[in-house]
Structures are given as C-alpha cells and as structure tokens.
Protein backbone atom coordinates (compact mmCIF):
# COMPACT_ATOMS: atom_id res chain seq x y z
CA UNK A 1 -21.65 -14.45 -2.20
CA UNK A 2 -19.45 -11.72 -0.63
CA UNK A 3 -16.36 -13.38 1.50
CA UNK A 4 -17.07 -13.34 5.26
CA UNK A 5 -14.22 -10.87 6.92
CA UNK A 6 -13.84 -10.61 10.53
CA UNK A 7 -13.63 -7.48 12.10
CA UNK A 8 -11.27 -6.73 14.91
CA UNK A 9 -11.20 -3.09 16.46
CA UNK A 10 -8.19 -2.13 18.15
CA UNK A 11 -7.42 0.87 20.72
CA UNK A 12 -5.10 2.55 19.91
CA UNK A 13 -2.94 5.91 21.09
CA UNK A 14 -3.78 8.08 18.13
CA UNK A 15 -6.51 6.67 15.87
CA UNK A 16 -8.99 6.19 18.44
CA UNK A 17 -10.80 2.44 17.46
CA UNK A 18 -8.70 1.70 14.30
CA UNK A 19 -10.95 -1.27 12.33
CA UNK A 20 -8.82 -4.18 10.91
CA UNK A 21 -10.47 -6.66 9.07
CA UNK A 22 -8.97 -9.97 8.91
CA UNK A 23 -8.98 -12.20 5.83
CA UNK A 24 -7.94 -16.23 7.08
CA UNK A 25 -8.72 -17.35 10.39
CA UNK A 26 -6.96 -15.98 13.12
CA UNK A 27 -6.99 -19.73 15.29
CA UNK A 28 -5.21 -20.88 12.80
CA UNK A 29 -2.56 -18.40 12.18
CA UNK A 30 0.24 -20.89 13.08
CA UNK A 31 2.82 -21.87 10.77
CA UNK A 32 1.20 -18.78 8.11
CA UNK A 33 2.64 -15.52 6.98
CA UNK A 34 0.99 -12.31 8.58
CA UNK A 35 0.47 -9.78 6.08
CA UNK A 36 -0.75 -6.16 7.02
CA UNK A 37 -1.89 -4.05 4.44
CA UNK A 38 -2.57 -0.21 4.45
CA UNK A 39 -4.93 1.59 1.65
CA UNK A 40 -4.28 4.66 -0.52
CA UNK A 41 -6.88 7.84 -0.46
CA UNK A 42 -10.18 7.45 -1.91
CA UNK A 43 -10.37 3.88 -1.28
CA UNK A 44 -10.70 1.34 1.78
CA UNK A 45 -9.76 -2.16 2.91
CA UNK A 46 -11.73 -3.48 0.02
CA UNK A 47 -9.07 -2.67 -2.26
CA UNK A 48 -6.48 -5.58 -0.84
CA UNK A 49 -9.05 -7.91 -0.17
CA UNK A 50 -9.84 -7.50 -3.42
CA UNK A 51 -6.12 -8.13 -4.65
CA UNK A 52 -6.23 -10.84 -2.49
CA UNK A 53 -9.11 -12.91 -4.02
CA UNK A 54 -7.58 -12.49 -7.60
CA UNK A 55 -6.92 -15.79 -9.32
CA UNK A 56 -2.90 -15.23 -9.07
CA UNK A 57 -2.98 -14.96 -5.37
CA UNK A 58 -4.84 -18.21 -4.54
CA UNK A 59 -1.97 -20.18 -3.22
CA UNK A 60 -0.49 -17.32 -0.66
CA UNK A 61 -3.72 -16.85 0.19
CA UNK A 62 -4.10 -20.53 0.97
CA UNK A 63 -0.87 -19.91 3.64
CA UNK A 64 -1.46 -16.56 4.90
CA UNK A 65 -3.69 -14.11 6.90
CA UNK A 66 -3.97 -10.80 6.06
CA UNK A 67 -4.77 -7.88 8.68
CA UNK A 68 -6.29 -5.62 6.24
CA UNK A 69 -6.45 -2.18 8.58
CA UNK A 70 -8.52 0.57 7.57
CA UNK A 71 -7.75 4.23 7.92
CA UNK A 72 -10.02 5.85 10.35
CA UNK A 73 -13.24 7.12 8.91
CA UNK A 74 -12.79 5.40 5.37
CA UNK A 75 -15.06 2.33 5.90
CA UNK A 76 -17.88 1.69 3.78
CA UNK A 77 -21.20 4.01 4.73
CA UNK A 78 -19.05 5.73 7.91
CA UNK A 79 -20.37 8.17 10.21
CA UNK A 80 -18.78 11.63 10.54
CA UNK A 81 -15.33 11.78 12.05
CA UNK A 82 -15.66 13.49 15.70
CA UNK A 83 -11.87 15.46 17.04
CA UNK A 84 -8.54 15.99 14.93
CA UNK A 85 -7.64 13.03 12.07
CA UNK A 86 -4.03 11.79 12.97
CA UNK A 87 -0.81 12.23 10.97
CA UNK A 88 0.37 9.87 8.50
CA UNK A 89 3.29 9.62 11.54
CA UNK A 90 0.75 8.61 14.08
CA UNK A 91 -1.18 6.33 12.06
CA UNK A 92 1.93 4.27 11.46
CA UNK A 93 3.20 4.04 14.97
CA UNK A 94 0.00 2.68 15.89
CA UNK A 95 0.27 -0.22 13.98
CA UNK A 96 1.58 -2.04 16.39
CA UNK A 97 -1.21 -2.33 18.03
CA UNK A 98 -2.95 -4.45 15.54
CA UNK A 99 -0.29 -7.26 16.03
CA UNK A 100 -0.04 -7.25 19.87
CA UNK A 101 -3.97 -7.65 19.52
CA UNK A 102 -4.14 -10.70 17.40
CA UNK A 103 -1.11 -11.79 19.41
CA UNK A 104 1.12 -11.13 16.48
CA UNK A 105 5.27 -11.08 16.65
CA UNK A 106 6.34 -10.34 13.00
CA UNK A 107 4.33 -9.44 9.27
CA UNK A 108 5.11 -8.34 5.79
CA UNK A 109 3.82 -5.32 5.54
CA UNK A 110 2.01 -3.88 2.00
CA UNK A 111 1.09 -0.54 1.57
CA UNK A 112 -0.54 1.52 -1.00
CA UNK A 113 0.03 5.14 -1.94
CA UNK A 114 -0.53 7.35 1.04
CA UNK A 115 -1.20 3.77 2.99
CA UNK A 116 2.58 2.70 1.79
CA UNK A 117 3.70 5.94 3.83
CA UNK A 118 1.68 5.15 6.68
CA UNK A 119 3.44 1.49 5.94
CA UNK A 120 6.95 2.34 5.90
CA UNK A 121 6.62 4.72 9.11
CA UNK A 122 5.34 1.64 10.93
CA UNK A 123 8.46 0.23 9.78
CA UNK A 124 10.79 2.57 11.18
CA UNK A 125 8.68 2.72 14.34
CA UNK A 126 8.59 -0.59 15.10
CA UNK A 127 11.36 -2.63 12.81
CA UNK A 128 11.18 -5.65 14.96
CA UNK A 129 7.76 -6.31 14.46
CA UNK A 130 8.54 -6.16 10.04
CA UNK A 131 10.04 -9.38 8.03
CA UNK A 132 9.45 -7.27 5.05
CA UNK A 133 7.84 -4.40 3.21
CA UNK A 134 5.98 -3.73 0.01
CA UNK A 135 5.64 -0.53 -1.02
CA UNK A 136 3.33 0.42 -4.20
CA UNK A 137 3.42 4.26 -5.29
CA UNK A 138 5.20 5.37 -1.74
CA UNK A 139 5.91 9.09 -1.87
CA UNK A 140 8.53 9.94 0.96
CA UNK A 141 9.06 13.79 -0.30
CA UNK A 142 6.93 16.57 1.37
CA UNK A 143 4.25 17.80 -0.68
CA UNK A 144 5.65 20.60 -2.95
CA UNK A 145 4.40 24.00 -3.37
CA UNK A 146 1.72 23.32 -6.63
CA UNK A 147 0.70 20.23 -4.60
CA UNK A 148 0.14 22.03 -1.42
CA UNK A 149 -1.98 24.41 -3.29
CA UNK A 150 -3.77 22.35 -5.57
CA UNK A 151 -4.50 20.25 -2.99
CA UNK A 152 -5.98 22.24 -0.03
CA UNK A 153 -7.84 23.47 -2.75
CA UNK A 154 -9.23 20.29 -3.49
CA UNK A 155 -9.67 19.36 0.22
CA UNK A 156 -12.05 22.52 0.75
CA UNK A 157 -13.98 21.22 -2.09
CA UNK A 158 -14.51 17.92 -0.67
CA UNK A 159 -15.15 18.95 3.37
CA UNK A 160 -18.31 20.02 2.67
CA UNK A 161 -19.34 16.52 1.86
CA UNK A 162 -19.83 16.47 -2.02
CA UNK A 163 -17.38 15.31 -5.14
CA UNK A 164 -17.08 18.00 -7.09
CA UNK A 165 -15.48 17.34 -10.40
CA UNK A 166 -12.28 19.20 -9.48
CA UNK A 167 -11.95 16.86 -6.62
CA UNK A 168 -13.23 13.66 -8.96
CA UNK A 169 -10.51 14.21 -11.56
CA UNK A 170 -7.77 14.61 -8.84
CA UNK A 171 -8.13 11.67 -7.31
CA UNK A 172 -8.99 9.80 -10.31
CA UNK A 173 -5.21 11.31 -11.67
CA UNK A 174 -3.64 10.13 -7.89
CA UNK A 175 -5.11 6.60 -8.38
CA UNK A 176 -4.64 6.11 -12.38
CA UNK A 177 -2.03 8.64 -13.30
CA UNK A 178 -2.61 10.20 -16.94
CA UNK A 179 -4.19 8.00 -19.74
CA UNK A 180 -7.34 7.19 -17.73
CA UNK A 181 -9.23 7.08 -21.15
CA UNK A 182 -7.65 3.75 -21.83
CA UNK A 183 -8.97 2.14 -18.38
CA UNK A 184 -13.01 3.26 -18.34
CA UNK A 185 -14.20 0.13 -16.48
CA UNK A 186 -11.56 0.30 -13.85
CA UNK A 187 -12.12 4.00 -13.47
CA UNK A 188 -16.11 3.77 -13.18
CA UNK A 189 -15.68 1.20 -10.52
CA UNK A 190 -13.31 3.45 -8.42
CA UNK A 191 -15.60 6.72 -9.24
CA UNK A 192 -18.56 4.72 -8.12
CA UNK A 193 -17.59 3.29 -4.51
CA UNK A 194 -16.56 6.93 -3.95
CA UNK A 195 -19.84 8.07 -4.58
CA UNK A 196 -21.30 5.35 -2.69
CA UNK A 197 -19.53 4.01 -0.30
CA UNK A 198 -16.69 6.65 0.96
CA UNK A 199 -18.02 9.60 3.55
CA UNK A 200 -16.47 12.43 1.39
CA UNK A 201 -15.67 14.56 4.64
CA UNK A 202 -13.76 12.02 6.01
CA UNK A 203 -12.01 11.06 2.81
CA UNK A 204 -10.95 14.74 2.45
CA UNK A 205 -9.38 14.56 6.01
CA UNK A 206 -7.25 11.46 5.06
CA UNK A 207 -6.18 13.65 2.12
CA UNK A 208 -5.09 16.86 4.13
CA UNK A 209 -2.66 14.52 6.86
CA UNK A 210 -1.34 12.95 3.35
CA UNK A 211 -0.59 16.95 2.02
CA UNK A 212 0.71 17.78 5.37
CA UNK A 213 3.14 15.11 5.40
CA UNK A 214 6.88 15.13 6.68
CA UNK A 215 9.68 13.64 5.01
CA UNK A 216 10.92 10.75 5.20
CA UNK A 217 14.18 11.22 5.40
CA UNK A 218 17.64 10.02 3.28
CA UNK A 219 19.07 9.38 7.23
CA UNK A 220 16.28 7.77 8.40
CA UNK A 221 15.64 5.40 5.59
CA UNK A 222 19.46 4.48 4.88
CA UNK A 223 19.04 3.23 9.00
CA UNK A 224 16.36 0.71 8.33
CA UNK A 225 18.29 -3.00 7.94
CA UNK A 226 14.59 -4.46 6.64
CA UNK A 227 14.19 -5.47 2.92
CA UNK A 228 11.75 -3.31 0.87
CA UNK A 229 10.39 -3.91 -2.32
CA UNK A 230 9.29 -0.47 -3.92
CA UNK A 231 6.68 -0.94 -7.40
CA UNK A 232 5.84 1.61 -9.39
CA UNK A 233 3.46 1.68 -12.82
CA UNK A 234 5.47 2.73 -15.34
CA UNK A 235 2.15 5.64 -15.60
CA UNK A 236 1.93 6.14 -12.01
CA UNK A 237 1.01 9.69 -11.24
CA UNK A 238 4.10 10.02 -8.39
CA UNK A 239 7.07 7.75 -10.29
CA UNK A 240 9.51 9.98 -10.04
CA UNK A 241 8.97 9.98 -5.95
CA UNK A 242 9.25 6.78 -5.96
CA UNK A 243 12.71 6.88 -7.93
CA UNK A 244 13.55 9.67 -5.00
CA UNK A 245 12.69 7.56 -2.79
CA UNK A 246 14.41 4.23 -3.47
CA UNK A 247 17.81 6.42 -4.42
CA UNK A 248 17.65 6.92 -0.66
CA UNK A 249 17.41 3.56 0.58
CA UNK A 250 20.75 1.18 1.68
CA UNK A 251 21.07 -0.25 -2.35
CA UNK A 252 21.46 -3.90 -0.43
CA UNK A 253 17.89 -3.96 1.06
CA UNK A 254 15.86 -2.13 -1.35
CA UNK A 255 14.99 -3.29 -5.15
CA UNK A 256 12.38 -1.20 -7.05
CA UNK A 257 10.24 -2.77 -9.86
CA UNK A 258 8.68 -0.37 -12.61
CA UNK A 259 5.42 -2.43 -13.83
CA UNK A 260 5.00 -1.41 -17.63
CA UNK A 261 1.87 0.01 -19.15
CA UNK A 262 0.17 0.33 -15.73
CA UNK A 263 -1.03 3.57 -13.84
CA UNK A 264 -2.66 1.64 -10.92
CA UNK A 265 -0.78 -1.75 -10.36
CA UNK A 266 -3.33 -3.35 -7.86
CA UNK A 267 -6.34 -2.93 -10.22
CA UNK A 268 -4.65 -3.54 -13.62
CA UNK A 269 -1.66 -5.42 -12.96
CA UNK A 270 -2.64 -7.71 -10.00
CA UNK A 271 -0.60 -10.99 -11.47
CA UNK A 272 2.56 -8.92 -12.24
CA UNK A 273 2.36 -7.17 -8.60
CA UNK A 274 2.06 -11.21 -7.00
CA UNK A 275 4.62 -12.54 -8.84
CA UNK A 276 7.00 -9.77 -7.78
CA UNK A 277 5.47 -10.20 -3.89
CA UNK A 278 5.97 -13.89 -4.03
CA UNK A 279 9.91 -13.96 -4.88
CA UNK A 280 10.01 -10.45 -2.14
CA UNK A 281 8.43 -13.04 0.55
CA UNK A 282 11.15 -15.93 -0.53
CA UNK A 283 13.75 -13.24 0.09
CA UNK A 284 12.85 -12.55 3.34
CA UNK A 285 11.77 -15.94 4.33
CA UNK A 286 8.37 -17.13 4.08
CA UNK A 287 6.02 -18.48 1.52
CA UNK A 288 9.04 -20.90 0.47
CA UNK A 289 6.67 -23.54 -0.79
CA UNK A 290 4.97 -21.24 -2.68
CA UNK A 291 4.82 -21.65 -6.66
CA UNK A 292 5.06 -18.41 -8.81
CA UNK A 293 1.76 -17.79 -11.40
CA UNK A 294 3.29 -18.29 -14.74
CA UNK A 295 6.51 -19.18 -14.17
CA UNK A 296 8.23 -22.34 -14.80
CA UNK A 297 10.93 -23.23 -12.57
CA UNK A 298 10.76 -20.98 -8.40
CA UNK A 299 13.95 -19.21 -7.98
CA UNK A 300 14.59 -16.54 -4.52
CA UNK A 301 15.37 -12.73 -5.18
CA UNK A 302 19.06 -14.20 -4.76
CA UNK A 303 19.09 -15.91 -8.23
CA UNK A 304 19.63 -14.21 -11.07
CA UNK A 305 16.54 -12.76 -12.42
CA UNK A 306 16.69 -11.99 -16.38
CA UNK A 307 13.42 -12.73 -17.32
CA UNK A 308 11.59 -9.60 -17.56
CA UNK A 309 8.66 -10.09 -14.80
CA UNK A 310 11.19 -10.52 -12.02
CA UNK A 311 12.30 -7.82 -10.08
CA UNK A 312 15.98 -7.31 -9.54
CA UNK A 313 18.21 -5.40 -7.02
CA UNK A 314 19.04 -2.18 -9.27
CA UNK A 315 22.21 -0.77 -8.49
CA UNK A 316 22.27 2.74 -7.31
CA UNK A 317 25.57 4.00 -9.04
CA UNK A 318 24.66 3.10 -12.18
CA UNK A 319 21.97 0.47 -12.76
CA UNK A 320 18.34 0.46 -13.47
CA UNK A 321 15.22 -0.74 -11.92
CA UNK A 322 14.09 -4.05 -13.16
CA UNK A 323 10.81 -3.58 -15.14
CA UNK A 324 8.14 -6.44 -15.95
C-alpha cells in the first residue's frame, strides 16, 4: 500500500501554486528536524520520498518531516504548463514560502542535481531560514558552449511532447553518468516513470531554466556562513562541477564526499548517502540521538573520521575529498 502524503500548495511570487508534499505529520512537527528537499530533471518528489522509505533511513525518518517540494509542472500525470517557467533563481527564492506556510523557522535543506541549485540559491536567499545543506551532483558553473548546444537541441526534441531517443539517452547520461549498462533495473525504472508519469513538455521546460542558468558565484558562495555537505558518485556525469564548486566554498563550512562506484547516489547508494546525512545533521545540530546504519560507535563531523564511509572536511590547499 502506497504511503499517504499530504499535499500542501503554496502561493508563491514566481512559481505560481508550487505543490509540496509532506512526508510526517505536520501537528506534530515539534521537537523534529524539517527537511526540504528539491528534485533533479526528469524526475519528481517521488524520488526523496523514495530515499526516505529506504531501510537505512528509518530512524530519521522516525524524528523528522520532510517538505518534499515539487518543481512546477513535474508532478505525476500534469497538465500543460500555461505562461513563462521560472529561473532556477526564482524557484529558489520562493522557497521560503513553503516554511512560512507550514509555520516553519529553520530546515536542512537536500537537493538533487538541478534541484541542489535551486537548493543552494534558497540558501543564499534566505540563510536564516537554513541549519544546513545537502547538496548531491550541484553544478554552480554556467552551462558551457557543447552543453548549451547539445542541450537546446535536446529541449526542441522534447517540447513537442515525445522522448525521442536523443533526449532518452541524455537524460539517462545526466541521471546515471556513463556505465549505465551495469545498472539496467535502476535505469528501466527511471526510463519508465518518464514515459509514464512525467508531461514531457513540461519536463523539457525545467531543462531549458537548468541550461540557462547563472553562476553561482566564487563571491557569493565564499559569503554563505551555513555548513554544506557536497556528494558526488565517483561516475557522476557533472563531478568535476562539483569539485569547481566546493573549491569555491569557505574550506571551514563545506566538506565534499565522493561516493565510489556510484553514478546516481540516491538510487544506488541510498545507505552510503544516509550515513554521510546523519553525521552532516549532528554537525549542525539535530538528529543527535540518532544512531548511524552500520556503524558501531556515533561520532559528530568534529571527530576524526578515518573509516572510509565518513565524510571528512577536505582541505582546499592540499587535501582530498573523503570518499566512502
């Protein structure tokens, strides 16, 4: 039987009715941690609550609520998008919104691919409002000239409201990175809700706000005094972004964890990804009670962390990213 979400719809400056659907119950968000999450392309809320319900995440799940917000248009079975599709810039300054209408003050924020942009402009928008965020495959560059092309390619492809198979194999490469041979099931599953779930049209404009993209800029980001955890899969189509990205972040706030083996951490690394989520949360505050999945003694991102599933601060003069 399919978990019971409820559905909250926010208004909202720049995303017209922006649909967040809450996992937990909201009267009894007292004394538990508020996550937000925010989806890559090509998939939908599903994919969190989806990370959420795995085995390793029982216990934070136990404590927490999660606002899972998804991007306009990209529900399951949605109607044709009506008017212009914001920017990645607008979408994450109207995040706020979502707290002040669940009557929210802080969350740790987790964002996925083009979502973890959308995430980490929320949290230079509005850094009072973030504890903490977790950033999986964040790209903070501007889309360079064989992306631009390749991709408005791709996006006329798609606008007309079919996959084709240039478009398939794209985003199939954005989600898995190369290799995808070695991951079938996981690959057939994604394939499938995008044939029968996603409204290609609208799906193609999320794609062309992600291509048109600004940078988030080495300034900017040094400014932000919030703790971010950056993960990468060691086969992650954008990893070297990601290593862009974190060399621009203040060293004493930001660790970034390389996940071995993996092209698409939430879907084939889901334990690895909690464990490294769990010790980010200690660091910043919450989940203290918390035990970590397949660890034997809890330590905070303080303590020194040798074995190879923890993530470590890696030093940017020098020192490498922890891997696990």
């Amino acid at each position: 039987m399919a978990e019971e979400l409820q559905l909250v719809e926010v208004d909202t400056a720049h995303c017209g009715k922006l649909k967040v659907f809450v996992q937990g119950n909201l009267a009894e968000k007292q004394g538990k941690t508020i996550f937000l999450t925010i989806h890559d392309m090509g998939t939908n809320h599903r994919s969190f609550v989806n990370f959420v319900n795995d085995p390793s995440m029982a216990e934070v799940k136990a404590r927490s609520i999660f606002l899972h917000v998804c991007v306009p248009g990209q529900e399951d079975n949605a109607a044709p998008l009506a008017g212009d599709f914001p920017t990645l810039q607008q979408m994450g300054e109207d995040l706020n919104s979502v707290l002040e209408k669940v009557d929210v003050k802080s969350c740790i924020v987790i964002g996925e691919g083009a979502g973890a942009n959308i995430a980490y402009r929320f949290t230079l928008a509005h850094p009072n409002s973030v504890m903490g965020v977790a950033l999986i495959h964040c790209t903070s560059t501007t889309a360079g000239v064989l992306e631009t092309l390749k991709d408005k390619v791709i996006n006329w492809q798609m606008s007309g409201g079919t996959l084709s198979q240039a478009a398939h194999e794209y985003l199939v490469f954005h989600k898995f990175g190369p290799g995808q041979g070695e991951k079938k099931e996981h690959v057939a599953a994604f394939v499938e809700d995008l044939q029968k779930r996603l409204n290609i049209t609208n799906l193609s404009k999320y794609l062309e706000s992600f291509q048109q993209r600004t940078s988030l800029s080495a300034e900017t980001a040094a400014s932000v005094n919030i703790d971010s955890l950056l993960v990468v899969g060691s086969k992650a189509s954008h990893i070297h972004t990601v290593y862009t990205m974190h060399k621009a972040m203040p060293k004493d706030k930001s660790q970034l964890l390389v996940i071995d083996g993996v092209g698409d951490v939430l879907t084939e690394a889901p334990d690895r990804f909690t464990r490294a989520l769990i010790l980010f949360c200690k660091g910043s505050g919450v989940l203290s009670g918390v035990g970590i999945p397949g660890m034997e003694r809890q330590r905070t991102l303080s303590s020194s962390m040798e074995e190879a599933d923890r993530p470590r601060r890696a030093s940017l003069t020098g020192g490498s990213p922890a891997k696990a």
